[in-house]
Structures are given as C-alpha cells and as structure tokens.
Protein backbone atom coordinates (compact mmCIF):
# COMPACT_ATOMS: atom_id res chain seq x y z
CA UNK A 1 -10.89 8.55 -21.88
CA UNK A 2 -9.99 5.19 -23.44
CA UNK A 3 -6.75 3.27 -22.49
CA UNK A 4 -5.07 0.55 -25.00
CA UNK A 5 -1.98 -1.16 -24.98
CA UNK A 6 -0.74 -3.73 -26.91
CA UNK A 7 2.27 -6.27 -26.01
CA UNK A 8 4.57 -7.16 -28.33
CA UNK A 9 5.77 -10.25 -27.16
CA UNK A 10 9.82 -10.65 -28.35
CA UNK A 11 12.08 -14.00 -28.24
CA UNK A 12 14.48 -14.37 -24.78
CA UNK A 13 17.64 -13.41 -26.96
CA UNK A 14 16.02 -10.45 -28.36
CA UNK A 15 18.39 -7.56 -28.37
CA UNK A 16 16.21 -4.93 -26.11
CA UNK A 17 18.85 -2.49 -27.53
CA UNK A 18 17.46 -2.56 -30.31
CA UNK A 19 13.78 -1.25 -29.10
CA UNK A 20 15.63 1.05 -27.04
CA UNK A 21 17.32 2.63 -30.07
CA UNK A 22 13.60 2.68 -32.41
CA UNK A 23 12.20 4.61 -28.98
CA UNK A 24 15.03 6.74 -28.66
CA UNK A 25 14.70 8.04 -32.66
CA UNK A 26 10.86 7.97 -33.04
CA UNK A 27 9.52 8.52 -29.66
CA UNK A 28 9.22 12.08 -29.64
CA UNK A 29 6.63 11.66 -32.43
CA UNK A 30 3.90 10.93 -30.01
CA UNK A 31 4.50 14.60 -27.96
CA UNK A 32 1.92 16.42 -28.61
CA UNK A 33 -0.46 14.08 -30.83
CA UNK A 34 -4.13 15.10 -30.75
CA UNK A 35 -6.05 13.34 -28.51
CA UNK A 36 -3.47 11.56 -26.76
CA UNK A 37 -3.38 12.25 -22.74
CA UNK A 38 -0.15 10.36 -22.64
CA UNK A 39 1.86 6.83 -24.01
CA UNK A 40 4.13 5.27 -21.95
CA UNK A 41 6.42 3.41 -24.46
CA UNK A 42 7.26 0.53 -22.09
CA UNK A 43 9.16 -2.56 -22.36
CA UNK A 44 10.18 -5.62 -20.20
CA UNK A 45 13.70 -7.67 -20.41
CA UNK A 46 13.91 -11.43 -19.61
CA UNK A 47 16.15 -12.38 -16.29
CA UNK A 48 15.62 -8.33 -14.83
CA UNK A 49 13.12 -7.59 -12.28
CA UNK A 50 11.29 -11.26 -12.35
CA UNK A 51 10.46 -10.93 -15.83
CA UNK A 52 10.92 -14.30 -17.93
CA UNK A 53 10.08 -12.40 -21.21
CA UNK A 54 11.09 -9.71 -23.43
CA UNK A 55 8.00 -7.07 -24.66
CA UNK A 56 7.78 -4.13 -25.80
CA UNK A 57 4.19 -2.90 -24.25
CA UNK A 58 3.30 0.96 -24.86
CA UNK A 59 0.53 2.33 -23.09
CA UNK A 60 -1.63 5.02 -24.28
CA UNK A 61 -4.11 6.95 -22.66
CA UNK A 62 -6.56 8.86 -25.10
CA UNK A 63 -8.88 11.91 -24.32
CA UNK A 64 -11.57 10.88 -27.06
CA UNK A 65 -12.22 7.73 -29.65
CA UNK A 66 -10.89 10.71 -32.24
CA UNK A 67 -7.33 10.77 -31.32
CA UNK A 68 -6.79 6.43 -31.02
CA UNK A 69 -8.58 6.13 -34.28
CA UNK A 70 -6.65 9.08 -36.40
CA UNK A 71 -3.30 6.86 -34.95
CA UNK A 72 -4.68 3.77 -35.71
CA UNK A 73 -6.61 4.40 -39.01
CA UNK A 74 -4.54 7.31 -40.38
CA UNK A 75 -0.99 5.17 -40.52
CA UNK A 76 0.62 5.95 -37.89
CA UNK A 77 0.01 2.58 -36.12
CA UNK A 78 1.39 0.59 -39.57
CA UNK A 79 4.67 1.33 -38.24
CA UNK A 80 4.03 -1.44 -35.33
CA UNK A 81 2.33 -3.33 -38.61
CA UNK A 82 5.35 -3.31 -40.76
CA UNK A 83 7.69 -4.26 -37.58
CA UNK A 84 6.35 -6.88 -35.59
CA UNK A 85 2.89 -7.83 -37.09
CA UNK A 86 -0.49 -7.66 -36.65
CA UNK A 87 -1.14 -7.24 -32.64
CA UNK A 88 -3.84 -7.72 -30.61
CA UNK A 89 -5.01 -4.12 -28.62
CA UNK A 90 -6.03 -4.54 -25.22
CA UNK A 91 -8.86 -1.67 -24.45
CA UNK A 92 -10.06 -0.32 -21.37
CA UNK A 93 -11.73 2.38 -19.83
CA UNK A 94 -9.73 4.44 -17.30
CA UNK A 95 -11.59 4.45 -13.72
CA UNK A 96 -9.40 7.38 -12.90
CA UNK A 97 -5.49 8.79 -14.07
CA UNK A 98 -3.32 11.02 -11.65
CA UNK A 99 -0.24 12.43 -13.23
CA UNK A 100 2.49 14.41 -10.88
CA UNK A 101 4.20 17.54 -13.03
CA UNK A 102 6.86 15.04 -13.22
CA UNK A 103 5.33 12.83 -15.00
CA UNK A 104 7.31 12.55 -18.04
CA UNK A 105 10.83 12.20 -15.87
CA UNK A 106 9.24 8.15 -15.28
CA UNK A 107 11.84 5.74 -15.47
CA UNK A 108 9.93 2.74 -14.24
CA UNK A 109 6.64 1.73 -14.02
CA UNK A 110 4.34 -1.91 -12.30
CA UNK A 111 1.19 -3.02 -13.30
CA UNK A 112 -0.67 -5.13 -11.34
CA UNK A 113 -3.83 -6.97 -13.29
CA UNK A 114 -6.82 -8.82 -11.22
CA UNK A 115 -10.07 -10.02 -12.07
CA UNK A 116 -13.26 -7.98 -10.95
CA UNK A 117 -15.20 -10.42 -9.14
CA UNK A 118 -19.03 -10.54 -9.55
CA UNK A 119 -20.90 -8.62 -6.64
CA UNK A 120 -24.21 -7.05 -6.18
CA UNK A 121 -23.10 -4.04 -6.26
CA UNK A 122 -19.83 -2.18 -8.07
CA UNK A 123 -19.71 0.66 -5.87
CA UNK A 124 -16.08 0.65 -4.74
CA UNK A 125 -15.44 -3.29 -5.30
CA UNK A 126 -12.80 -2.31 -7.88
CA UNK A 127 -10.38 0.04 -5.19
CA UNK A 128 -11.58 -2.57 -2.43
CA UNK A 129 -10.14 -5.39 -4.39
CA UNK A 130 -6.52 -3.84 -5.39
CA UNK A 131 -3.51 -4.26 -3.27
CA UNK A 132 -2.08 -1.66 -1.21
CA UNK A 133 1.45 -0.53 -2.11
CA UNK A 134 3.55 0.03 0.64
CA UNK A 135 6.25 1.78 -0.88
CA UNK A 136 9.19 4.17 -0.43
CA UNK A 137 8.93 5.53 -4.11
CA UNK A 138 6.96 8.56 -5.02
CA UNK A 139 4.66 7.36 -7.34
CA UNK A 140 4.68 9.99 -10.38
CA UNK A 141 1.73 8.67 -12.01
CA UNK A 142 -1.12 6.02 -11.73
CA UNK A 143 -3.78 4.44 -13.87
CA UNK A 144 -6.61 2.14 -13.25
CA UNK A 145 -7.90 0.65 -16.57
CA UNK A 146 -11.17 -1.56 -16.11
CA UNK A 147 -12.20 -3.46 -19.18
CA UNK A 148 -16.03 -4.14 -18.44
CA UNK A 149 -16.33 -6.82 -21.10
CA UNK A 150 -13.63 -9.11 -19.69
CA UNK A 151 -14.47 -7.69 -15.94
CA UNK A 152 -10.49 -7.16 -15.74
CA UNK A 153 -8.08 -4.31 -14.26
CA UNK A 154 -4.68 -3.03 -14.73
CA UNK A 155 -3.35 -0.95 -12.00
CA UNK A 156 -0.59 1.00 -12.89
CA UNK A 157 2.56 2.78 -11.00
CA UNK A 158 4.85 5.03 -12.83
CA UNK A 159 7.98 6.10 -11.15
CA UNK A 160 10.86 7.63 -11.28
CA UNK A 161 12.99 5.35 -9.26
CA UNK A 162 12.68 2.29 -8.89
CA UNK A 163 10.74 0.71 -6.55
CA UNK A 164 11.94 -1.98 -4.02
CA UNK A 165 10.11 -5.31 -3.25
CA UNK A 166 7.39 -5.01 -6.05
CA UNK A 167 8.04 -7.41 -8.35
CA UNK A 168 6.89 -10.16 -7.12
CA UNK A 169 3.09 -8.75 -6.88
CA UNK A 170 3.06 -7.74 -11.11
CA UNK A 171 5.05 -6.71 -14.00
CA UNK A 172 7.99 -4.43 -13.55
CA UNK A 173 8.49 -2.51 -16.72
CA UNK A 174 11.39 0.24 -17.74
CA UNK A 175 10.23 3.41 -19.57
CA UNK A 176 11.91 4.24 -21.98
CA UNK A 177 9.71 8.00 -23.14
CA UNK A 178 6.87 9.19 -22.18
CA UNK A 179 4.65 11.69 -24.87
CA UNK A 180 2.21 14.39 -23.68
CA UNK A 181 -0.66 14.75 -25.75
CA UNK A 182 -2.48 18.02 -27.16
C-alpha cells in the first residue's frame, strides 16, 4: 500500500463553496478506480475548527504503485494541474488502515503528524509515540502513514460526527466524498 496526499493550499477569502461544488460533480469519478483502496477528498476552512487556512487536501490510499501511477501518469491527475498548479505529493507508507463498513458515510476526519524520533530499535516506537484519543466518536476509519525518508507520521481519524475537544491536538478536516477503489 502507498498513501499520498497533496495540500492545496487556498487564500483566507477563498470561496470553499466552490471546492465543495468541483467535489460534489467529479467526485464520484474516483469510485471504483483500479488500484485505489480509498481517497478521502478533504478540505479545511479558515476561522472553523482552529484552522487559520483554507486547503483542499485529498488523501488516497493505493493497493499497488500501478493504480497512483495510471492516475498520475495517465491524466487524470492534470485536472489538479490545470486548476491549482503544480503540487507537491506527500508519500508514505501505510503502517496499518482499518476501515468500519461505514466508511464512506465520513463526514469529518483529524490528522495528527509527529516526528519519529531516533531509537535503537523501531519495534513499536511509532504506536508508543502517538497520542491516545479519548473520544466519544466512533471512529469509522484510521490510517497511520510513516514516511521513512523524512522519519514522519500522519495519524488519521475519520468520522462520522464530529468529534469534540480535538482540535487543538491536529488538523480538523470536513469530508466532503469518499471513493472505494477496485
């Protein structure tokens, strides 16, 4: 598995309504794409849940190298080309990826980031070294991404309310689709 996400960073007046809209029409084409486990087309709004910044940050989760480079290489990724400009892809390697049946119903999601510290030993360091949720949210979905090369981690939440008292501890995003691979 391979997880990449890239964040579009938007100006504070941006009209999220707009991104909203774009998801709304074309995220369906991502359900069923080959190779794809799942995306998450997320996005944050400046001045809601802590966040100072507007993005529009989808999250994909592929079953094979095939599948990320037939969307990247094959044109399907020129649509984020032709809209906001050549992006920078954030890849990782998913440590492990638990998805409820209900899944797809997310409405919300957090990600928490951290720095793997060095160690003698990586045995467990990474789930020793992430914060514990206490929460009164099902969570419908989690993610830990671990980029080796950067020694970094994303811990991610998906669910389908939202949760209380999280935003403080990392970034609250609303989802606006999520696609099921093939």
């Amino acid at each position: 598995m391979i997880g990449m996400q890239y964040k579009v960073m938007l100006p504070s007046d941006y009209d999220m309504n707009i991104i909203r809209k774009r998801v709304k029409e074309n995220g369906a084409k991502t359900d069923r794409f080959q190779g794809l486990h799942f995306k998450a087309y997320l996005i944050t709004e400046n001045g809601n849940d802590n966040n100072i910044y507007n993005s529009y940050s989808p999250l994909y989760i592929w079953n094979s190298h095939s599948g990320m480079n037939t969307f990247l290489f094959e044109g399907y990724y020129d649509n984020i080309l032709k809209s906001f400009g050549w992006q920078r892809i954030n890849i990782g390697i998913p440590l492990y990826c638990k998805l409820n049946k209900n899944f797809p119903d997310s409405l919300y999601a957090i990600e928490i980031t951290g720095s793997i510290q060095e160690t003698t030993s990586l045995a467990a360091s990474l789930m020793e070294n992430q914060p514990s949720l206490e929460l009164k949210n099902e969570i419908v979905g989690e993610t830990c991404i671990y980029n080796p090369d950067k020694w970094c981690y994303s811990h991610i939440c998906f669910f389908r309310e939202k949760p209380e008292n999280l935003q403080n501890i990392g970034t609250m995003y609303e989802v606006l689709h999520v696609s099921i691979g093939e």
